[in-house]
N, C-alpha and C. Protein backbone atom coordinates (compact mmCIF):
# COMPACT_ATOMS: atom_id res chain seq x y z
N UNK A 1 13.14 9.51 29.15
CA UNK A 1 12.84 8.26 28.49
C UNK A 1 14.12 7.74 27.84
N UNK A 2 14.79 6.66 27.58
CA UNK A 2 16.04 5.61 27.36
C UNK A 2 15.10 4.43 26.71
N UNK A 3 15.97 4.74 25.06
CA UNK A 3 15.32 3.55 24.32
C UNK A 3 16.80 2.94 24.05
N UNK A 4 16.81 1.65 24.27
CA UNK A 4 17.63 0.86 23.80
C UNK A 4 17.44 -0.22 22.97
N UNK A 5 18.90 -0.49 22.06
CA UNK A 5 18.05 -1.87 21.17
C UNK A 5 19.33 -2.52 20.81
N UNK A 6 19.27 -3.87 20.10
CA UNK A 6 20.69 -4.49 19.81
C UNK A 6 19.78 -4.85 17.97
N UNK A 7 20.89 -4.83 17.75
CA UNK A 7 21.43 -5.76 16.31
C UNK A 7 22.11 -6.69 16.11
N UNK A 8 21.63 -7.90 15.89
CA UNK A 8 22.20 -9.04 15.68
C UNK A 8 22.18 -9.62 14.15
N UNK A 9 23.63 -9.44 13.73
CA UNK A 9 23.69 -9.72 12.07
C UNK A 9 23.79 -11.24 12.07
N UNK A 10 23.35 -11.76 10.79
CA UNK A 10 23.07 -13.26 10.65
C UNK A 10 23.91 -13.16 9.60
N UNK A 11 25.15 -13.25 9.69
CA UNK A 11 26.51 -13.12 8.75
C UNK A 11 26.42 -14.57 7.95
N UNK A 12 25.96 -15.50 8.25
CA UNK A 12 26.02 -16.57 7.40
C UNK A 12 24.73 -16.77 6.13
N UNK A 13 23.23 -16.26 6.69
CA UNK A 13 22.48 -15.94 5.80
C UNK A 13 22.96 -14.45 4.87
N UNK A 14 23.41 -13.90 5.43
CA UNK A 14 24.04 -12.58 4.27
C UNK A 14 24.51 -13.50 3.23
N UNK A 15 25.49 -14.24 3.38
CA UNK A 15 26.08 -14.42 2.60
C UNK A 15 25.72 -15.51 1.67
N UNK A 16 24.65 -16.50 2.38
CA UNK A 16 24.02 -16.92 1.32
C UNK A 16 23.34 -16.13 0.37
N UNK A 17 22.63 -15.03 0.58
CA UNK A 17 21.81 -14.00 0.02
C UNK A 17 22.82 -13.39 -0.74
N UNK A 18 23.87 -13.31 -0.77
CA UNK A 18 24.93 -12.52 -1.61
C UNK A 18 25.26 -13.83 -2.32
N UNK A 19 25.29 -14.66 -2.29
CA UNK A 19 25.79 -15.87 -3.49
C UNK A 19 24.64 -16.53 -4.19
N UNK A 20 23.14 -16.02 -4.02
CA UNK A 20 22.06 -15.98 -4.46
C UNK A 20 22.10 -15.32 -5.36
N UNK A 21 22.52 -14.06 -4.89
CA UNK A 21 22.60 -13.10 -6.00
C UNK A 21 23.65 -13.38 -6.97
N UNK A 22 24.74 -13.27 -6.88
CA UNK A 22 25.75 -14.10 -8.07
C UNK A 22 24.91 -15.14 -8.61
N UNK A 23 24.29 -16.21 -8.29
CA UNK A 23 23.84 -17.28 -9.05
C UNK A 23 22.74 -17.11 -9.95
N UNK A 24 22.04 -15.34 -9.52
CA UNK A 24 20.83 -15.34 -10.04
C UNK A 24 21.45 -14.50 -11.51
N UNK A 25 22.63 -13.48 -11.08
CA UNK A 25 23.00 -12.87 -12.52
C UNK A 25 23.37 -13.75 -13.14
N UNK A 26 24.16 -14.67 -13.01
CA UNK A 26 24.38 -15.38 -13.57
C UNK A 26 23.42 -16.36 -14.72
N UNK A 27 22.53 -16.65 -14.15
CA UNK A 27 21.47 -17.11 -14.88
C UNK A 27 20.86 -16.10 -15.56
N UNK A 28 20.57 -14.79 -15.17
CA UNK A 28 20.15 -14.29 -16.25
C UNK A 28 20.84 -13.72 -16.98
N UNK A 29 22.33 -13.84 -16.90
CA UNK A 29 22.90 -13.17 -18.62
C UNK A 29 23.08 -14.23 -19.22
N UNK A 30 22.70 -15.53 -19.11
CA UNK A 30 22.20 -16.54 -19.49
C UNK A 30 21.11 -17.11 -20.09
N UNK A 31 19.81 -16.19 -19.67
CA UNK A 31 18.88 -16.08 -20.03
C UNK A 31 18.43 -15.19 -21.31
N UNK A 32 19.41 -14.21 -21.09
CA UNK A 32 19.67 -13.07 -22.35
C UNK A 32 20.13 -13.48 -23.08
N UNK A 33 20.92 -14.41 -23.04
CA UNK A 33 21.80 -14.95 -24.39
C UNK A 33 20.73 -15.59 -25.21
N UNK A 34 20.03 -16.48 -24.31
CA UNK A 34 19.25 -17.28 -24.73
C UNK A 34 17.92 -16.34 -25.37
N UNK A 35 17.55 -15.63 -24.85
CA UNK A 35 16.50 -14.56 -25.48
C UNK A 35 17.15 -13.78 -26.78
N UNK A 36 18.00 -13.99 -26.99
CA UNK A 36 18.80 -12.78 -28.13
C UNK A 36 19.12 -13.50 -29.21
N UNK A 37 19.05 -14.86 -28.52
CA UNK A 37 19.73 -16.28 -30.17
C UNK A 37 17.92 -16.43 -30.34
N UNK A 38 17.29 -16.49 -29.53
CA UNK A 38 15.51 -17.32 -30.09
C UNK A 38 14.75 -16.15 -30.39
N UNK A 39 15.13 -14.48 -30.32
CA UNK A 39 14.45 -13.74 -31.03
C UNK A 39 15.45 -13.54 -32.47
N UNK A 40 16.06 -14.27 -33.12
CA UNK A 40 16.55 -14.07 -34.11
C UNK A 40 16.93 -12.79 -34.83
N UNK A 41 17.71 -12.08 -33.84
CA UNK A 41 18.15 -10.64 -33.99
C UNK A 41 19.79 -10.26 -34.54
N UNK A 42 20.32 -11.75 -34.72
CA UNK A 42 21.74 -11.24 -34.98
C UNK A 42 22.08 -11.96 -36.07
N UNK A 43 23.08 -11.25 -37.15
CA UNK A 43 23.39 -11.70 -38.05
C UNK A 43 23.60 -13.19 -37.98
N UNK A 44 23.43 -13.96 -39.39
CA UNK A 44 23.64 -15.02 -39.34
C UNK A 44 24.15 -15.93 -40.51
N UNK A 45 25.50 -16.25 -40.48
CA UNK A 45 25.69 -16.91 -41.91
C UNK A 45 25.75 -18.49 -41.48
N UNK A 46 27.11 -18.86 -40.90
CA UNK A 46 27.30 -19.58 -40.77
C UNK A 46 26.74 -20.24 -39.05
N UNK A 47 26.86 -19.31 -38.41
CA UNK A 47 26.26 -19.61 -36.99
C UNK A 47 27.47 -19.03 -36.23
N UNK A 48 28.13 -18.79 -36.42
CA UNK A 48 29.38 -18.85 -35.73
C UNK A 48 29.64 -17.65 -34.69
N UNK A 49 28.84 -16.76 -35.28
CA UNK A 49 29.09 -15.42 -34.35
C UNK A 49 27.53 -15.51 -33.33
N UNK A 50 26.73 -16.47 -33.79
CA UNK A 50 25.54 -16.49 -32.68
C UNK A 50 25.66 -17.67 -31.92
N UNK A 51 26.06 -18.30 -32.39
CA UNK A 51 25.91 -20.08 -32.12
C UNK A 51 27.76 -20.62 -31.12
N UNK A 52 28.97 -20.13 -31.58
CA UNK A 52 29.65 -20.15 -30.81
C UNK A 52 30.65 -19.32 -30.64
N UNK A 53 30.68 -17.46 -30.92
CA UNK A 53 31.13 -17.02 -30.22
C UNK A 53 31.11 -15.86 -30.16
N UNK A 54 29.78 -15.97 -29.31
CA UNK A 54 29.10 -14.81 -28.36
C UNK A 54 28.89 -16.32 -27.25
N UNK A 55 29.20 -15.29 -26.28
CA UNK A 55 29.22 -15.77 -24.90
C UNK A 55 28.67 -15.33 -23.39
N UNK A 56 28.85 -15.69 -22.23
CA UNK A 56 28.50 -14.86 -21.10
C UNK A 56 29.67 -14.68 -20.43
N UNK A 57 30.80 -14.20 -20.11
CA UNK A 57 31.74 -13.57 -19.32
C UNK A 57 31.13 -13.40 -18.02
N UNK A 58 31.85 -14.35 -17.32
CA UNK A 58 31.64 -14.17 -15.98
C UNK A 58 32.84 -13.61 -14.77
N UNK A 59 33.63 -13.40 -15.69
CA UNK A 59 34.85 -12.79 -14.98
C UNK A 59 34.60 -11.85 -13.44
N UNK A 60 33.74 -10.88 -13.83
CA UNK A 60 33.48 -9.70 -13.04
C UNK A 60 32.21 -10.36 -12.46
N UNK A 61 31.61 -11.68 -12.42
CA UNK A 61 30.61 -11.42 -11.43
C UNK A 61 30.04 -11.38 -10.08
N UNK A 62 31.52 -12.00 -9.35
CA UNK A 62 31.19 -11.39 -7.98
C UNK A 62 31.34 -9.88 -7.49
N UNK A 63 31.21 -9.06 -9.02
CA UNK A 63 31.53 -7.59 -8.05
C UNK A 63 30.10 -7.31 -9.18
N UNK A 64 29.20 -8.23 -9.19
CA UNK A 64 28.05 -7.62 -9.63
C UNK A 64 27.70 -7.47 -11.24
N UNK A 65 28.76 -8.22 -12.09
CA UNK A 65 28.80 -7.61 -13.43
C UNK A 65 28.99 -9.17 -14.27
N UNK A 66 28.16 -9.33 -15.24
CA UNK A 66 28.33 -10.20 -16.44
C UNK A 66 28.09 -9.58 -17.62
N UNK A 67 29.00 -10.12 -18.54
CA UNK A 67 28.84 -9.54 -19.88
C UNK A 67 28.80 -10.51 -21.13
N UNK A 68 27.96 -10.42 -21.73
CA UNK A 68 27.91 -11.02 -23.28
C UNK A 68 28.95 -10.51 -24.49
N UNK A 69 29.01 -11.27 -24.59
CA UNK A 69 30.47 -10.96 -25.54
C UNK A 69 30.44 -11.50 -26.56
N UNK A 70 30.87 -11.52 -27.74
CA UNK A 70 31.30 -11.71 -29.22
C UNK A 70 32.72 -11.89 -29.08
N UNK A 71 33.52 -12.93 -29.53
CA UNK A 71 35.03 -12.97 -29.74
C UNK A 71 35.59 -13.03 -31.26
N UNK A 72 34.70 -12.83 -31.60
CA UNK A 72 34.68 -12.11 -33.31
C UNK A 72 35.11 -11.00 -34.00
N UNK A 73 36.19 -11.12 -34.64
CA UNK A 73 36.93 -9.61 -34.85
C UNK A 73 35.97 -9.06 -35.93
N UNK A 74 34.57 -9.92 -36.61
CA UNK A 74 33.65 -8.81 -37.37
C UNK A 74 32.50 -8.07 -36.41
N UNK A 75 32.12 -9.19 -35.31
CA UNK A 75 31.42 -8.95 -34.30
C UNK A 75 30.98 -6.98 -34.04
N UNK A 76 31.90 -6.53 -34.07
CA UNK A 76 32.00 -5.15 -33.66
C UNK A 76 31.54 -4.35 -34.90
N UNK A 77 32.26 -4.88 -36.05
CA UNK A 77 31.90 -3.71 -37.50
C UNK A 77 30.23 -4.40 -37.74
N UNK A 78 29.48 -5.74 -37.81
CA UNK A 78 28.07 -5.51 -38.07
C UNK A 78 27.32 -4.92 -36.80
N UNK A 79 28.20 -5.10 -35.50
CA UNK A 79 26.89 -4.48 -34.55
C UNK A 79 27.01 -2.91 -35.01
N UNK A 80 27.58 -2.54 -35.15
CA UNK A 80 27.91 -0.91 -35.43
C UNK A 80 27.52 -0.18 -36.60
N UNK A 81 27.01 -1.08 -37.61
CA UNK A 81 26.84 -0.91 -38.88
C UNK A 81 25.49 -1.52 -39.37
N UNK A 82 24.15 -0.85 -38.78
CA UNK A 82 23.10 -1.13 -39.09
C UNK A 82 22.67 -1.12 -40.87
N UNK A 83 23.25 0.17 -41.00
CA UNK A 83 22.84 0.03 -42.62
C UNK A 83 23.57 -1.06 -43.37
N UNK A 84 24.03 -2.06 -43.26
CA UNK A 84 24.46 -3.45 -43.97
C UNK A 84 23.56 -4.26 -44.33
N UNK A 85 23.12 -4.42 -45.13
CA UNK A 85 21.64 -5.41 -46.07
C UNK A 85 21.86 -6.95 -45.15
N UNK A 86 21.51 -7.06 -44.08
CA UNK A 86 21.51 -8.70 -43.37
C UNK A 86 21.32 -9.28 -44.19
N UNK A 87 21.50 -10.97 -44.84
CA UNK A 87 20.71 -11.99 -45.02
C UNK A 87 19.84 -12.23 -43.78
N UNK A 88 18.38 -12.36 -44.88
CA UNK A 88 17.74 -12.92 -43.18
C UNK A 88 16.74 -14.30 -43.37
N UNK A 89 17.95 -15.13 -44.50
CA UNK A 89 17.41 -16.51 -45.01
C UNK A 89 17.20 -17.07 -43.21
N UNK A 90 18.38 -17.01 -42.80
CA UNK A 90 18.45 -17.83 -41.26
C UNK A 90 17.37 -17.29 -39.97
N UNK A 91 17.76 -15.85 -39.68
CA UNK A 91 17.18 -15.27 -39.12
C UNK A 91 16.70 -14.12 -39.35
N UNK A 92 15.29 -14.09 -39.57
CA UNK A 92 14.34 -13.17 -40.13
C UNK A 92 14.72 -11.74 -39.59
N UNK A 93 14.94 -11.70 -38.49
CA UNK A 93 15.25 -10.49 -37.58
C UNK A 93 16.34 -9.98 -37.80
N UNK A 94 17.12 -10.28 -38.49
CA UNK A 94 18.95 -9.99 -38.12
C UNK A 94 18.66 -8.24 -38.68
N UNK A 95 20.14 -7.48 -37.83
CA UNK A 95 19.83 -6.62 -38.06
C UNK A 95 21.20 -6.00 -37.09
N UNK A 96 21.68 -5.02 -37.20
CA UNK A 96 22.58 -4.68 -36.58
C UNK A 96 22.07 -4.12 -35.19
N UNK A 97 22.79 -3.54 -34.12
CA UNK A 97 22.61 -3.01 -32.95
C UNK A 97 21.56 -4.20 -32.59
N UNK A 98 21.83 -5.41 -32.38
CA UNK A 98 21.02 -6.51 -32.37
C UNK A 98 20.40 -6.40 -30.69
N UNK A 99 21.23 -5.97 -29.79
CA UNK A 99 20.64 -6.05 -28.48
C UNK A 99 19.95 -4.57 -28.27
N UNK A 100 19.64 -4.01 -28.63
CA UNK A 100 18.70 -2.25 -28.55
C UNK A 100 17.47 -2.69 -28.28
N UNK A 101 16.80 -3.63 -28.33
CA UNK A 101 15.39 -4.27 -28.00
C UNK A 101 15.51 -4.48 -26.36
N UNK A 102 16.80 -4.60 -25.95
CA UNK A 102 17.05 -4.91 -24.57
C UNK A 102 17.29 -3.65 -23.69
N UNK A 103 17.73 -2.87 -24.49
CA UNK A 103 18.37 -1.87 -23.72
C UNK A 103 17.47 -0.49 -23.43
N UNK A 104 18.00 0.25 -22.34
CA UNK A 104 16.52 0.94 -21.85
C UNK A 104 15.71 1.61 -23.32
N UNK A 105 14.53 2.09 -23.24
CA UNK A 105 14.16 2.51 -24.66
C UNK A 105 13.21 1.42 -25.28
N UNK A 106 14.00 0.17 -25.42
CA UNK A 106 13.68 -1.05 -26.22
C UNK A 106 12.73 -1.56 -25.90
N UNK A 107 11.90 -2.71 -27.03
CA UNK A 107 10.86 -3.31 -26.14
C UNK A 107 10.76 -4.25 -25.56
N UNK A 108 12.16 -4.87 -24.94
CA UNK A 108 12.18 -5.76 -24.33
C UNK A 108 12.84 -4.98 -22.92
N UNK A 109 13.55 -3.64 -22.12
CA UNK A 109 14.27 -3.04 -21.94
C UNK A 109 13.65 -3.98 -20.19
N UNK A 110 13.10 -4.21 -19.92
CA UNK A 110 12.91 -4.79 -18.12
C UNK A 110 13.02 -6.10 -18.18
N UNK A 111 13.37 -6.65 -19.12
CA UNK A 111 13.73 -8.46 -19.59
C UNK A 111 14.82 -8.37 -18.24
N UNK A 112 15.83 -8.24 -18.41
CA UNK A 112 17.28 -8.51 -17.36
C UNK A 112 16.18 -8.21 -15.81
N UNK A 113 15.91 -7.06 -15.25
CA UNK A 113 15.35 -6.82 -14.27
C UNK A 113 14.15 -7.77 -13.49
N UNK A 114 13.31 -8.24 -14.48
CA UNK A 114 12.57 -9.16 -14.18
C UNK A 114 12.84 -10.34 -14.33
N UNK A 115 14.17 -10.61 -15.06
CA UNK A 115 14.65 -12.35 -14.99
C UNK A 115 15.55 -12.41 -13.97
N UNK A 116 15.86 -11.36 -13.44
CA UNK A 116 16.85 -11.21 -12.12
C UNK A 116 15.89 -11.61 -11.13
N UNK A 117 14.94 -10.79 -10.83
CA UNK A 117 14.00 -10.74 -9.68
C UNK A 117 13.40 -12.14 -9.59
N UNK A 118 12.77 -13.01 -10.96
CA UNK A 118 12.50 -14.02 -10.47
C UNK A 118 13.19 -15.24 -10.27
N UNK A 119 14.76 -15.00 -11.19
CA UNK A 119 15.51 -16.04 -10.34
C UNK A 119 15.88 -16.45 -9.02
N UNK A 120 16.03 -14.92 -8.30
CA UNK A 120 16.53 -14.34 -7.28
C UNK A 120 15.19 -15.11 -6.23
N UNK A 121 14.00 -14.74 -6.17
CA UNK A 121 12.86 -15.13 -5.58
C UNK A 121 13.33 -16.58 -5.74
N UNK A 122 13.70 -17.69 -6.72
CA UNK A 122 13.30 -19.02 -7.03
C UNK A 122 14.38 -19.73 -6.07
N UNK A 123 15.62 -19.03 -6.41
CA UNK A 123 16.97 -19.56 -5.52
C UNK A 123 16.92 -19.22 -4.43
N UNK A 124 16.38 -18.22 -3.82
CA UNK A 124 16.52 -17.76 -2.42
C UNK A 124 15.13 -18.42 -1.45
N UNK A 125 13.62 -18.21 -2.65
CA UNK A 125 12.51 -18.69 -2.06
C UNK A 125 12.01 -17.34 -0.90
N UNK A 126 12.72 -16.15 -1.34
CA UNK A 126 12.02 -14.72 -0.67
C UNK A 126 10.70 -14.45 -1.18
């Protein structure tokens, strides 16, 4: 018995499907930003470290990677430093290690996974 078969790659839909995907992380560390400023989880005086500068870094995302960022040289000592008494005149929630609700463990921890999947479905229409 001789089984034979061919493969024919559709190199131009790949690659829409691969720039689907960039467009979909993209939107959702976008979406996280946006979930992390409207659950009112991060310190807040003036706005400045929630409002303009924390960001989404898109540097690395055609190799699969976006990152939220703080360009705040305090940025690092309140995320790190939970025991610090927040004001939480602004935001009720504030609190250090502000993204741990996101991260596995947390109770938001399949937020990224499922805002991936349904961007991904919306842009592609899979």
């Amino acid at each position: 018995m001789r089984v034979g078969s061919t493969v024919r790659m559709n190199f131009p839909l790949i690659r829409q499907l691969e720039q689907a995907q960039v467009r979909a992380l993209e939107q959702t560390a976008e979406a996280l930003h946006t979930e992390v400023v409207q659950a009112q989880v991060m310190p807040f005086d003036g706005g400045n470290l929630q409002n303009n500068s924390t960001f989404v870094d898109y540097t690395d995302v055609q190799s699969g990677r976006a990152v939220l960022a703080s360009s705040t040289p305090y940025a690092r000592r309140l995320y790190f430093h939970p025991e610090y008494h927040f004001d939480k005149g602004e935001n009720p929630h504030a609190k250090g290690k502000w993204y741990e609700d996101w991260l596995p463990g947390g109770k938001h921890q399949n937020f990224c996974q499922k805002a991936f999947a349904e961007r991904y479905r919306r842009i592609t229409g899979v």
